[in-house]
PDB file of N, CA and C in Angstrom:
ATOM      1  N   UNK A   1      -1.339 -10.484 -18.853  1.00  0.00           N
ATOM      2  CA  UNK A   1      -2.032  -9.213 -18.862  1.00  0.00           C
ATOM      3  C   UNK A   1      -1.953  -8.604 -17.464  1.00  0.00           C
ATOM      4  N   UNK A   2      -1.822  -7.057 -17.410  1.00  0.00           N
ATOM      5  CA  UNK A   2      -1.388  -6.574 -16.016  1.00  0.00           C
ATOM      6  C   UNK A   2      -2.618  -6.106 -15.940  1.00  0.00           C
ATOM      7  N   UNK A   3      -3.437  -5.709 -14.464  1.00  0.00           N
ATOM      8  CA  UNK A   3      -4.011  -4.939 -14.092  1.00  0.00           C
ATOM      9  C   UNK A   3      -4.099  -3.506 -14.002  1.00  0.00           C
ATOM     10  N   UNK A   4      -5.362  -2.859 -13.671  1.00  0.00           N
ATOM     11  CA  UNK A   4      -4.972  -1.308 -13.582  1.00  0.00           C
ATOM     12  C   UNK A   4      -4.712  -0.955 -12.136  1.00  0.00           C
ATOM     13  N   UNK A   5      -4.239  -0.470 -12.017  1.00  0.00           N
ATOM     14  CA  UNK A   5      -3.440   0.304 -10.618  1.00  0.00           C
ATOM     15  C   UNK A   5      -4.192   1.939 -10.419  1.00  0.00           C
ATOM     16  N   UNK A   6      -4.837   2.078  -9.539  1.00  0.00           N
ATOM     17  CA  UNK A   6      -5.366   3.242  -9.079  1.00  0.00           C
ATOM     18  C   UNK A   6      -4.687   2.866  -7.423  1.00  0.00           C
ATOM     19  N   UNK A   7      -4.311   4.882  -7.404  1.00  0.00           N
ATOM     20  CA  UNK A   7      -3.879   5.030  -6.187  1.00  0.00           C
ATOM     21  C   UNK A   7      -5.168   6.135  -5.228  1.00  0.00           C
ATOM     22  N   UNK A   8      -5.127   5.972  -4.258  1.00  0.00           N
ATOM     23  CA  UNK A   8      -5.853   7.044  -3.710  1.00  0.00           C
ATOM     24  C   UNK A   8      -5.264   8.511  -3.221  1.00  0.00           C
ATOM     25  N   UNK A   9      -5.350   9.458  -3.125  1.00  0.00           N
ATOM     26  CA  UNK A   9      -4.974  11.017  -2.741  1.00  0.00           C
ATOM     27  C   UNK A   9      -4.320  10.496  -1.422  1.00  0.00           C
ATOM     28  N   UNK A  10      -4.558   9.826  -0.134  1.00  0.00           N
ATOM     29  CA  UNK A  10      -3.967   9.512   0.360  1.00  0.00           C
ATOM     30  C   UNK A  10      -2.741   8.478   0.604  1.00  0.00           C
ATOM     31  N   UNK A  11      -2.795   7.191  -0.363  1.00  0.00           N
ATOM     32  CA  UNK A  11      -1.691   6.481  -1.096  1.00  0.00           C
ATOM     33  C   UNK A  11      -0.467   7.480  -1.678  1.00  0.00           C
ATOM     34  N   UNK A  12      -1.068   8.097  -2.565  1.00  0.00           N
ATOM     35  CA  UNK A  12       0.063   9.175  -3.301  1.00  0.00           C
ATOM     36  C   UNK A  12       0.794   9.809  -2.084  1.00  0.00           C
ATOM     37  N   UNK A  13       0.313  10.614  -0.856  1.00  0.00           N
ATOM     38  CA  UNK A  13       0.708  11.253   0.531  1.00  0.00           C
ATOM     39  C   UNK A  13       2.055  10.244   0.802  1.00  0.00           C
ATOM     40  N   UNK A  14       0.916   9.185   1.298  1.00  0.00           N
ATOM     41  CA  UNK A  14       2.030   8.068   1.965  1.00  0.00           C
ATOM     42  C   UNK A  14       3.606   8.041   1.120  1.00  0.00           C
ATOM     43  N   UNK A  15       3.354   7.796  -0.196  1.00  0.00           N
ATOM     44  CA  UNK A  15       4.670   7.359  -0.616  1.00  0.00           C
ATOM     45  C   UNK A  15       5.329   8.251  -1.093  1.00  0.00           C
ATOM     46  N   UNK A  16       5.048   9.906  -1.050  1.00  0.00           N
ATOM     47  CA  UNK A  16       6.081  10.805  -1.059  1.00  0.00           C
ATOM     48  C   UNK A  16       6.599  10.990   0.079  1.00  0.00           C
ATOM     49  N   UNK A  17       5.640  11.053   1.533  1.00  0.00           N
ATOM     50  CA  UNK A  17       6.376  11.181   2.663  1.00  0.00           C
ATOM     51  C   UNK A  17       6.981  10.178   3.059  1.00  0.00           C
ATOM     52  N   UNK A  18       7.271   9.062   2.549  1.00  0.00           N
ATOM     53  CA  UNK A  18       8.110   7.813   2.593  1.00  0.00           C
ATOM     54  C   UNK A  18       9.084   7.915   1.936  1.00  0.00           C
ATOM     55  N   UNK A  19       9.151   8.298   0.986  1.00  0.00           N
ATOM     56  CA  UNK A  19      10.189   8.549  -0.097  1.00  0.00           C
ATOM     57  C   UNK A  19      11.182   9.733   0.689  1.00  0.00           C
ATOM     58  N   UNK A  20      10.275  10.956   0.889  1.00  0.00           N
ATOM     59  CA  UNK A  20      11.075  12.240   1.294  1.00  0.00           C
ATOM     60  C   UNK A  20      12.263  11.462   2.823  1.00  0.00           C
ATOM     61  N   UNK A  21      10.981  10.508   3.769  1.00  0.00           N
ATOM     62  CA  UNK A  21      12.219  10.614   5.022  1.00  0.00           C
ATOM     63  C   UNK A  21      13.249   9.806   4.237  1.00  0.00           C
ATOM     64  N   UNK A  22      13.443   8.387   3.510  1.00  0.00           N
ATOM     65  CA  UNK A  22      14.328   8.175   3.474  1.00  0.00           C
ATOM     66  C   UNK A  22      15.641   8.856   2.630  1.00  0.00           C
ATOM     67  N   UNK A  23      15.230   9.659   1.784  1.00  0.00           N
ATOM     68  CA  UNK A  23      16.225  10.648   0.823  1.00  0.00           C
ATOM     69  C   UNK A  23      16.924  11.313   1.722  1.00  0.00           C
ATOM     70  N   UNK A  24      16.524  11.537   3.039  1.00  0.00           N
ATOM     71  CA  UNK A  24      16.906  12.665   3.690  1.00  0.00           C
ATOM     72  C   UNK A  24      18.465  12.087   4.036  1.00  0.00           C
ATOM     73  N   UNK A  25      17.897  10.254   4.288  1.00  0.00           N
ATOM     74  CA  UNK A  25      19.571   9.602   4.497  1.00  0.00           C
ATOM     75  C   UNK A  25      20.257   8.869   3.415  1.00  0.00           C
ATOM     76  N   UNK A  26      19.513   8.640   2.164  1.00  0.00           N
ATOM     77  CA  UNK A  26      19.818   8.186   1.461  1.00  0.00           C
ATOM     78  C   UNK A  26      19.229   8.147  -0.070  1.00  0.00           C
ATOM     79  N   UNK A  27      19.612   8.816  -0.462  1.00  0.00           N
ATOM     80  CA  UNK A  27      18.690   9.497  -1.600  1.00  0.00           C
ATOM     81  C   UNK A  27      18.646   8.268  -3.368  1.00  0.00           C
ATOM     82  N   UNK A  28      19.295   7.144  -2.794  1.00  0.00           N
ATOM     83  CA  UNK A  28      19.443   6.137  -4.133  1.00  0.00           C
ATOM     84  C   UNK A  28      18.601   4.897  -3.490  1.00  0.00           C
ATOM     85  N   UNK A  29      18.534   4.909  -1.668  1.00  0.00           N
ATOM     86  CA  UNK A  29      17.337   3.949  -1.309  1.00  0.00           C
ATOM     87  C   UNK A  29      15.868   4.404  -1.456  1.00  0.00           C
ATOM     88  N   UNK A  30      15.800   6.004  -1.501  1.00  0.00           N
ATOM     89  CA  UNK A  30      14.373   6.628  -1.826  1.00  0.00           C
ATOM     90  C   UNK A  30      14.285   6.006  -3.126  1.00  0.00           C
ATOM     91  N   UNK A  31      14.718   6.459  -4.052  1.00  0.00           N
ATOM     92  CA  UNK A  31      14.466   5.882  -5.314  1.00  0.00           C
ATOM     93  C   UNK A  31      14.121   3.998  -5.817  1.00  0.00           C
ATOM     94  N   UNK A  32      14.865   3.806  -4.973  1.00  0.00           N
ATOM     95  CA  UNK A  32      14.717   2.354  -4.751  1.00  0.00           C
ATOM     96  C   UNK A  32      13.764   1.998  -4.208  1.00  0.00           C
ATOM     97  N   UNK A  33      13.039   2.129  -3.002  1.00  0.00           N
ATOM     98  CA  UNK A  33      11.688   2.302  -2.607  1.00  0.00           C
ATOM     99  C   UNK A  33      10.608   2.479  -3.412  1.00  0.00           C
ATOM    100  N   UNK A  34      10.564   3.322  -4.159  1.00  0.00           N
ATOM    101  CA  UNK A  34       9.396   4.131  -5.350  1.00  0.00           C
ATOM    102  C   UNK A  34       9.304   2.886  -5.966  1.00  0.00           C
ATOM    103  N   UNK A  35      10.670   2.195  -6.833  1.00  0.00           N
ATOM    104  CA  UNK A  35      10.748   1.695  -8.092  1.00  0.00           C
ATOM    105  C   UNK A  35      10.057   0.402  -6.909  1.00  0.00           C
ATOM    106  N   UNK A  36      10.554  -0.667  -5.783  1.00  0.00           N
ATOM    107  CA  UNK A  36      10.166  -1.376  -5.495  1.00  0.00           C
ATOM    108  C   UNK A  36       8.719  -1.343  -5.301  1.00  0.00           C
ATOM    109  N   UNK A  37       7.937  -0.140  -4.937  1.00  0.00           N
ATOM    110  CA  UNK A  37       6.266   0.156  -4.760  1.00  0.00           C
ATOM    111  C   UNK A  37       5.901   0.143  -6.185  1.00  0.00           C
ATOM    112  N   UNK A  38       6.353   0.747  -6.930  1.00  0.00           N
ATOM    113  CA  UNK A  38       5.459   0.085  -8.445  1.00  0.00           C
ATOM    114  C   UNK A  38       5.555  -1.106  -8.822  1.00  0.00           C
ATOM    115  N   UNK A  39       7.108  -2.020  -8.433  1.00  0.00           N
ATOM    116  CA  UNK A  39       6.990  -3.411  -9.061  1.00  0.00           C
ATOM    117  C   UNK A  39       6.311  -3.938  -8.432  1.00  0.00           C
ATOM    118  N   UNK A  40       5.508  -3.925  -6.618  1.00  0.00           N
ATOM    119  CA  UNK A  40       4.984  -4.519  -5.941  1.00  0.00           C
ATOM    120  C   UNK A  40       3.030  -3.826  -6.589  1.00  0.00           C
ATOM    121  N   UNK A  41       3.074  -2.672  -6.636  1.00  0.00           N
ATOM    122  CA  UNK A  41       1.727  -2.616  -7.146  1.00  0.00           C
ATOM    123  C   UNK A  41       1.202  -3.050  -8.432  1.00  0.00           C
ATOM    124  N   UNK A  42       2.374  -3.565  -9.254  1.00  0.00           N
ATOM    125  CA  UNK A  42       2.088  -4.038 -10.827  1.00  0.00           C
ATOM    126  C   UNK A  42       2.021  -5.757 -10.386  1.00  0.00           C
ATOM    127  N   UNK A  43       2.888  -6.207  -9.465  1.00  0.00           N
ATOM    128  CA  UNK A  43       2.211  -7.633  -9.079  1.00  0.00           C
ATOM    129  C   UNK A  43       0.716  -7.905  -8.090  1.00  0.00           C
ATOM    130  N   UNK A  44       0.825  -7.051  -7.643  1.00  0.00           N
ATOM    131  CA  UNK A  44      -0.897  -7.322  -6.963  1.00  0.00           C
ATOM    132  C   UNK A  44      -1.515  -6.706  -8.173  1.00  0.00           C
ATOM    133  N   UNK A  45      -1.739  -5.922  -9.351  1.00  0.00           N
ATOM    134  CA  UNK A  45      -2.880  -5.582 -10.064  1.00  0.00           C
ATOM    135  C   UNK A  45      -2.632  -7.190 -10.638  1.00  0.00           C
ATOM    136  N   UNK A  46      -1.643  -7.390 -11.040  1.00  0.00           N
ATOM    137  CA  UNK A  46      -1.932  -9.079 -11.805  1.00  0.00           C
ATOM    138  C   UNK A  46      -2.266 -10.059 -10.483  1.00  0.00           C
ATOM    139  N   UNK A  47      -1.903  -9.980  -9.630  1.00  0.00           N
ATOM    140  CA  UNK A  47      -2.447 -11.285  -8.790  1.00  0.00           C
ATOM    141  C   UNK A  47      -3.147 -10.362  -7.353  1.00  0.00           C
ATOM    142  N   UNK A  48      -4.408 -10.101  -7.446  1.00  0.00           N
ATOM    143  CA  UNK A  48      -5.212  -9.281  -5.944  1.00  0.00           C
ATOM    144  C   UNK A  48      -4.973 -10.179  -5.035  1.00  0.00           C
ATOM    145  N   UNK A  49      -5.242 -11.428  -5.125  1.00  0.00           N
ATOM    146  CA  UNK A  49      -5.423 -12.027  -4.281  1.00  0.00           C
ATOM    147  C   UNK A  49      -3.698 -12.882  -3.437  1.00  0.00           C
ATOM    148  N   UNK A  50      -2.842 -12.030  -4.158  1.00  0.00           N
ATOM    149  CA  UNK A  50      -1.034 -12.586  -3.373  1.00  0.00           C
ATOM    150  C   UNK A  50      -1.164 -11.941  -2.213  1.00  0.00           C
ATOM    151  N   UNK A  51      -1.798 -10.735  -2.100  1.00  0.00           N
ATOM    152  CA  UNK A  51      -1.629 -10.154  -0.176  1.00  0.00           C
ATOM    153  C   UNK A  51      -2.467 -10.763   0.658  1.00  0.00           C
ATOM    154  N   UNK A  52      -2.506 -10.909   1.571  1.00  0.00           N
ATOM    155  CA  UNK A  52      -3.450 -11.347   3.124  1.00  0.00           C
ATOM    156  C   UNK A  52      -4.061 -10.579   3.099  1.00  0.00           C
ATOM    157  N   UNK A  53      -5.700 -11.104   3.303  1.00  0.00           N
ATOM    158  CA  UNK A  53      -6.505 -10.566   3.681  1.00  0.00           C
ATOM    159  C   UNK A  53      -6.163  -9.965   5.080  1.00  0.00           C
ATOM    160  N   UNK A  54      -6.589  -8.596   5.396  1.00  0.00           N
ATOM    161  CA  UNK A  54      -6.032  -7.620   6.595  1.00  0.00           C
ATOM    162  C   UNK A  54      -7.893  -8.372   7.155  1.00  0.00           C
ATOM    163  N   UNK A  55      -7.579  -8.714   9.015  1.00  0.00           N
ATOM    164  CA  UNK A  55      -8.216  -9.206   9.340  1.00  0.00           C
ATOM    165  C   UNK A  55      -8.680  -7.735  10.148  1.00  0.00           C
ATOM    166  N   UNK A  56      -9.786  -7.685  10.435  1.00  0.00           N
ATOM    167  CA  UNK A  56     -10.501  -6.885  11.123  1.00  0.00           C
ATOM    168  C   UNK A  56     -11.908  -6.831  11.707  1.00  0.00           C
ATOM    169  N   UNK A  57     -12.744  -6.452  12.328  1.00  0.00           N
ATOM    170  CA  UNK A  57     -13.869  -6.436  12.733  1.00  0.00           C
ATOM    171  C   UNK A  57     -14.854  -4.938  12.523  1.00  0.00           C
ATOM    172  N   UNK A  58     -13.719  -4.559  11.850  1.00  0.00           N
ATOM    173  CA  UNK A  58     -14.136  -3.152  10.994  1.00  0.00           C
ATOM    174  C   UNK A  58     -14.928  -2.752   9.906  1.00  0.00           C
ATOM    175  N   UNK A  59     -16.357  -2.800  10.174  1.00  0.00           N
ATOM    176  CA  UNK A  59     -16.911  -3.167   9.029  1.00  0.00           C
ATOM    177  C   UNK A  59     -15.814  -2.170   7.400  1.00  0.00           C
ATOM    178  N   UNK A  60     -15.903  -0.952   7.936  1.00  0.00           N
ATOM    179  CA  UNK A  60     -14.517  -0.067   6.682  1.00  0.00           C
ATOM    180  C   UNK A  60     -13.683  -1.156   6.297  1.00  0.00           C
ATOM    181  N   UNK A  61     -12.801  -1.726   6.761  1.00  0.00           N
ATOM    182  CA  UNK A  61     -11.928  -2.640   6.263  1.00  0.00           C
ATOM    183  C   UNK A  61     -12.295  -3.492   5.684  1.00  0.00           C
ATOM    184  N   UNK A  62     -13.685  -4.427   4.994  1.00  0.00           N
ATOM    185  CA  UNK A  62     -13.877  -5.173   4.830  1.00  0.00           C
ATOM    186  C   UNK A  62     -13.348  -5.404   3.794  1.00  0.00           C
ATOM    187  N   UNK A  63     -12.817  -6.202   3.027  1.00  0.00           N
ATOM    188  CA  UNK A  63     -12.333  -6.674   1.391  1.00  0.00           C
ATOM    189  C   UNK A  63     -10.890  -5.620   1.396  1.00  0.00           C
ATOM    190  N   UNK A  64     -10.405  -5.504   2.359  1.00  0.00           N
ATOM    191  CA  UNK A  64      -9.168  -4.853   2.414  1.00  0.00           C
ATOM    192  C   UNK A  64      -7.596  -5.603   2.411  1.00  0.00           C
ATOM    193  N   UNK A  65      -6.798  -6.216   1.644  1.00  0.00           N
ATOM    194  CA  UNK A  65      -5.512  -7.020   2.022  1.00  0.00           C
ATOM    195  C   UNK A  65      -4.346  -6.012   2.231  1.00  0.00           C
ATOM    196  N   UNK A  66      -3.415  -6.683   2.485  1.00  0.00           N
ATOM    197  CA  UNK A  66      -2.281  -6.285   2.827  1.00  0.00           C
ATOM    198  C   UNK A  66      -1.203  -7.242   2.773  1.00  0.00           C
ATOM    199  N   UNK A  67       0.353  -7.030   1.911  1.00  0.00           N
ATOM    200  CA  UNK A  67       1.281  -7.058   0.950  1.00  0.00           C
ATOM    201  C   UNK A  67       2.458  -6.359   1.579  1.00  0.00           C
ATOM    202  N   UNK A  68       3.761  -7.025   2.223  1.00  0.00           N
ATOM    203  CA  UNK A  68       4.417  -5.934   2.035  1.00  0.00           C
ATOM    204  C   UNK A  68       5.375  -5.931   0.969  1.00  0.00           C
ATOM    205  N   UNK A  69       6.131  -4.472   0.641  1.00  0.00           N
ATOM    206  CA  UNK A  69       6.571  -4.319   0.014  1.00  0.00           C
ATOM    207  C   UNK A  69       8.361  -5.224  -0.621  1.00  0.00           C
ATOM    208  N   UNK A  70       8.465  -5.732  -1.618  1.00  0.00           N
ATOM    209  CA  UNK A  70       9.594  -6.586  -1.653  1.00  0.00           C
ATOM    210  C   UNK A  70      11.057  -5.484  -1.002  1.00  0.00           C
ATOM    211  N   UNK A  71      12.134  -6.061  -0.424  1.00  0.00           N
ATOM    212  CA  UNK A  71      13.298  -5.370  -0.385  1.00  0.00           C
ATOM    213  C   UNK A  71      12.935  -4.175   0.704  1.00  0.00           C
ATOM    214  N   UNK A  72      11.756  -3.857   1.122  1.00  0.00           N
ATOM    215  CA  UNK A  72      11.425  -2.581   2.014  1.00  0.00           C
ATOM    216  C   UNK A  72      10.321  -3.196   2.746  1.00  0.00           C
ATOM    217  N   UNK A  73      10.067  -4.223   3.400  1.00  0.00           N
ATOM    218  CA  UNK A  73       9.411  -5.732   3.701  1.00  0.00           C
ATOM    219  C   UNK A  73       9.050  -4.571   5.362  1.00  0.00           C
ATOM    220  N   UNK A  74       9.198  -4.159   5.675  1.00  0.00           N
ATOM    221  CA  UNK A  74       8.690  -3.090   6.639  1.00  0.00           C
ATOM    222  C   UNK A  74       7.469  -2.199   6.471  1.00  0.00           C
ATOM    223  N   UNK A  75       7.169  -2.186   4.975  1.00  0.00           N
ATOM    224  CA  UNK A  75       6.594  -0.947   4.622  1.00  0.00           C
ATOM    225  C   UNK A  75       5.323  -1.567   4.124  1.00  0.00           C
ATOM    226  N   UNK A  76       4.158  -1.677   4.378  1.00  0.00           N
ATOM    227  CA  UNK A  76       2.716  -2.486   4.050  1.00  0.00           C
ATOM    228  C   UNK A  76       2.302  -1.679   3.192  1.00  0.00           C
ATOM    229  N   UNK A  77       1.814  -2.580   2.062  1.00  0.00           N
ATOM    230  CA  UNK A  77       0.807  -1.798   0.692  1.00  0.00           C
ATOM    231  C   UNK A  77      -0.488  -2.212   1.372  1.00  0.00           C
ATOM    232  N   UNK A  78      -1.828  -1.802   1.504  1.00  0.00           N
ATOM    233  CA  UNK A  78      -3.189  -1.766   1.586  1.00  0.00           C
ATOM    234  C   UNK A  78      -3.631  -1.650   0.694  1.00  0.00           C
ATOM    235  N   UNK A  79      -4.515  -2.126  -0.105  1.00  0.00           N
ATOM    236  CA  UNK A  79      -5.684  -1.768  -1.151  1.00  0.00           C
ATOM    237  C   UNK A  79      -6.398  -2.883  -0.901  1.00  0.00           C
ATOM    238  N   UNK A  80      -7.172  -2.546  -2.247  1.00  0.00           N
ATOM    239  CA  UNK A  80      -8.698  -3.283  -1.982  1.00  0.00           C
ATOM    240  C   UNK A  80      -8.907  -4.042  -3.984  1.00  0.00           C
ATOM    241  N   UNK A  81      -8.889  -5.213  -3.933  1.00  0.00           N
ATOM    242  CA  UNK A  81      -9.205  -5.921  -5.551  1.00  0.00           C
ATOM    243  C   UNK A  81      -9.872  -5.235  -6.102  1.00  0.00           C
ATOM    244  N   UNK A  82     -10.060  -4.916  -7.202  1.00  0.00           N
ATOM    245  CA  UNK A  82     -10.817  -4.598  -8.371  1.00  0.00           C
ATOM    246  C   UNK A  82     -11.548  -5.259  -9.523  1.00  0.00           C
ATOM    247  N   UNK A  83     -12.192  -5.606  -9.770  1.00  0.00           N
ATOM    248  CA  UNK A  83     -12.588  -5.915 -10.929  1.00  0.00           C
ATOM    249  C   UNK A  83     -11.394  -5.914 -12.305  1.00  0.00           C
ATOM    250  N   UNK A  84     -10.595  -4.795 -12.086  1.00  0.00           N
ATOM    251  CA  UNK A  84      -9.938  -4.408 -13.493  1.00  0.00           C
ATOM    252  C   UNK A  84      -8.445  -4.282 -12.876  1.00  0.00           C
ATOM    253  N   UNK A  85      -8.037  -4.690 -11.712  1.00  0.00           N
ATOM    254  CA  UNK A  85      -6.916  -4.635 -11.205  1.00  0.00           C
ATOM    255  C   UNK A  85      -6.831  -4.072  -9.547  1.00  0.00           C
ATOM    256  N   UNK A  86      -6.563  -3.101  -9.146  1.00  0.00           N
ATOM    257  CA  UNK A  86      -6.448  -2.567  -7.518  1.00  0.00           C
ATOM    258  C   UNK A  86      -6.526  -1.785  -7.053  1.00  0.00           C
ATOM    259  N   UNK A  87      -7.143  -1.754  -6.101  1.00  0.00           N
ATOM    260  CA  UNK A  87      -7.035   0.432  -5.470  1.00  0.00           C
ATOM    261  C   UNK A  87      -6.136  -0.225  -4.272  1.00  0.00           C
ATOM    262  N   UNK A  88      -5.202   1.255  -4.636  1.00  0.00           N
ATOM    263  CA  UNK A  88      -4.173   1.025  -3.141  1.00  0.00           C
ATOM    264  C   UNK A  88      -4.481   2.191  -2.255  1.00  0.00           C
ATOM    265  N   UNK A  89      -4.661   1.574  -1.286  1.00  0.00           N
ATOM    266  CA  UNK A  89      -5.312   2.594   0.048  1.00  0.00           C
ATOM    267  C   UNK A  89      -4.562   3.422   0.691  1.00  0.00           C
ATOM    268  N   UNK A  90      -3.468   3.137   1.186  1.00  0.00           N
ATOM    269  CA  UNK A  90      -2.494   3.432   1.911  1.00  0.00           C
ATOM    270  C   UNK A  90      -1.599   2.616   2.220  1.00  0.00           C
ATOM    271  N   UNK A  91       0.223   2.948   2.392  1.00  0.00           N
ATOM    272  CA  UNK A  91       1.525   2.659   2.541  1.00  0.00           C
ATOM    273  C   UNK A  91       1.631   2.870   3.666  1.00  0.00           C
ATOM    274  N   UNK A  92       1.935   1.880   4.557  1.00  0.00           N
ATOM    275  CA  UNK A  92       2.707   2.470   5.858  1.00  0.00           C
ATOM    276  C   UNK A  92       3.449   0.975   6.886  1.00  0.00           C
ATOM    277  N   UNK A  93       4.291   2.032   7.420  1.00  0.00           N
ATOM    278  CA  UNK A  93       5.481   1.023   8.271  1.00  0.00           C
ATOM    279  C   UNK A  93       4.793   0.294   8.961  1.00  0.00           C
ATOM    280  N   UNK A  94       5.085  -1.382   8.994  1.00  0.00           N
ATOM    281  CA  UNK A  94       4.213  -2.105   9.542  1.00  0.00           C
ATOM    282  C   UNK A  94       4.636  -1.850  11.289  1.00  0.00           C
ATOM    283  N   UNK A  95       5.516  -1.277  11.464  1.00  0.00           N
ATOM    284  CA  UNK A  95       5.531  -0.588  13.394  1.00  0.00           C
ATOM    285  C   UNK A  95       4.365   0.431  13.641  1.00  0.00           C
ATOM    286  N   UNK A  96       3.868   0.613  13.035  1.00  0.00           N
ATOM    287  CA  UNK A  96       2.787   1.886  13.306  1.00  0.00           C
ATOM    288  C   UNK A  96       1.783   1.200  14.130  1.00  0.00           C
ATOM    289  N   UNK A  97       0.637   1.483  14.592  1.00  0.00           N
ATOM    290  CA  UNK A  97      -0.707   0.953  15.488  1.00  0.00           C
ATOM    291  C   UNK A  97      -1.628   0.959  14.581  1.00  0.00           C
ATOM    292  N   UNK A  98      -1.370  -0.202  13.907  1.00  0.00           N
ATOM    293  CA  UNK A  98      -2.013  -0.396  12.357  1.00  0.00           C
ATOM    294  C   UNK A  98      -3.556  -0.708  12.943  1.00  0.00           C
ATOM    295  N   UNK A  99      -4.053  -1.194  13.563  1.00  0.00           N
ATOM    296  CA  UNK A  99      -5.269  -1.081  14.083  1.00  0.00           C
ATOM    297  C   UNK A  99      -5.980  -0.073  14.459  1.00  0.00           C
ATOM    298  N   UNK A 100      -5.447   1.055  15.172  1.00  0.00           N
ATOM    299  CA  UNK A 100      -5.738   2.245  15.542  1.00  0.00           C
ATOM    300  C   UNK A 100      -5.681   2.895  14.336  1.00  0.00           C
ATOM    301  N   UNK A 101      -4.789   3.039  12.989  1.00  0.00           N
ATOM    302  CA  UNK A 101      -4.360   3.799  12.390  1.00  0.00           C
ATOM    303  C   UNK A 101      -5.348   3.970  11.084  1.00  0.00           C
ATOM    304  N   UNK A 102      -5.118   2.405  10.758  1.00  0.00           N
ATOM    305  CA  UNK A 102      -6.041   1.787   9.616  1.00  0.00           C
ATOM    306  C   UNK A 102      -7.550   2.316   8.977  1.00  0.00           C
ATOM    307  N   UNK A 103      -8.558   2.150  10.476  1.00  0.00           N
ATOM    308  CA  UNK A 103      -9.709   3.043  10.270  1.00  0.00           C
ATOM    309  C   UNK A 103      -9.742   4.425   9.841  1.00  0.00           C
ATOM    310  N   UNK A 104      -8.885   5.278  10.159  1.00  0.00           N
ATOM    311  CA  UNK A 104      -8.803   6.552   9.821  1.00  0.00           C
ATOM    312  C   UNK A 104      -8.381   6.979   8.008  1.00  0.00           C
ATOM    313  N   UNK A 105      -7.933   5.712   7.578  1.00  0.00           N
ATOM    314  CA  UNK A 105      -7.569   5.445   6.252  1.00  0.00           C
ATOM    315  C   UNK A 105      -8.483   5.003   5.077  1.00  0.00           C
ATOM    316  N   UNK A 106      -9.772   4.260   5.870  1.00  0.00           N
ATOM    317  CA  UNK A 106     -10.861   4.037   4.826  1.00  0.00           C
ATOM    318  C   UNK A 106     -11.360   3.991   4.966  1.00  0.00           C
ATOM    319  N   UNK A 107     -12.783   3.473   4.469  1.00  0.00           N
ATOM    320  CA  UNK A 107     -14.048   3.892   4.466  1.00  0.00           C
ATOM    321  C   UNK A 107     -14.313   4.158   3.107  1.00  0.00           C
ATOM    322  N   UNK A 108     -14.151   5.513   2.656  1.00  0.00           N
ATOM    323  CA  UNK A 108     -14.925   6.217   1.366  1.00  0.00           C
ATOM    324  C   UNK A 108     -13.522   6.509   0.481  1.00  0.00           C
ATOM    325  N   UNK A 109     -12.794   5.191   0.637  1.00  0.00           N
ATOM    326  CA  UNK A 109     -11.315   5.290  -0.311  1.00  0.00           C
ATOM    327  C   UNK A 109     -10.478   6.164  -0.751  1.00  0.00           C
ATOM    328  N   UNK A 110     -10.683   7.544   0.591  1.00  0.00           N
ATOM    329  CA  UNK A 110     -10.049   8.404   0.276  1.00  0.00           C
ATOM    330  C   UNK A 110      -9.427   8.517  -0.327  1.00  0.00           C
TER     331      UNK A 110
END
């Protein structure tokens, strides 16, 4: 049995503007990307607990993991377990100042 998959208004952001830069060089790895972010968000709604807990001292972050994406292993899924499967928080390149960045991402699950 699979889980339900909820994305947040800002999740959805992330993975079109992820999608858009790479089309710009390669428009069959964009697509490839997408399809790899749903097979990776349909395995965390069945297993929440396959990503690392994202460590922080943030009270916002609390119950927050992090997963990266198969084949695009650069690119970090965030969400938070569910009861009924996962909320995904936000996508982003694990080079970013994921500490600095992170807080600005949750809280009230935008």
């Amino acid at each position: 049995m699979s889980g339900r998959i909820r994305r947040t208004p800002r999740a959805r952001a992330d993975l079109l503007a992820i999608h858009d830069y790479i089309n710009d060089d390669n428009p069959s790895a964009a697509a490839r990307f997408l399809a790899a972010a749903d097979e990776c968000f349909r395995l965390l709604a069945e297993f929440p607990e396959a990503g690392r807990a994202w460590s922080s001292d943030r009270p916002e972050l609390a119950g927050v993991r992090a997963h990266p994406i198969p084949r695009f292993a650069n690119y970090l899924v965030f969400y938070r377990p569910a009861s009924d499967g996962i909320l995904v928080l936000a996508v982003l390149h694990a080079a970013r100042d994921l500490d600095n960045v992170l807080p600005g991402y949750f809280g009230a699950d935008r």
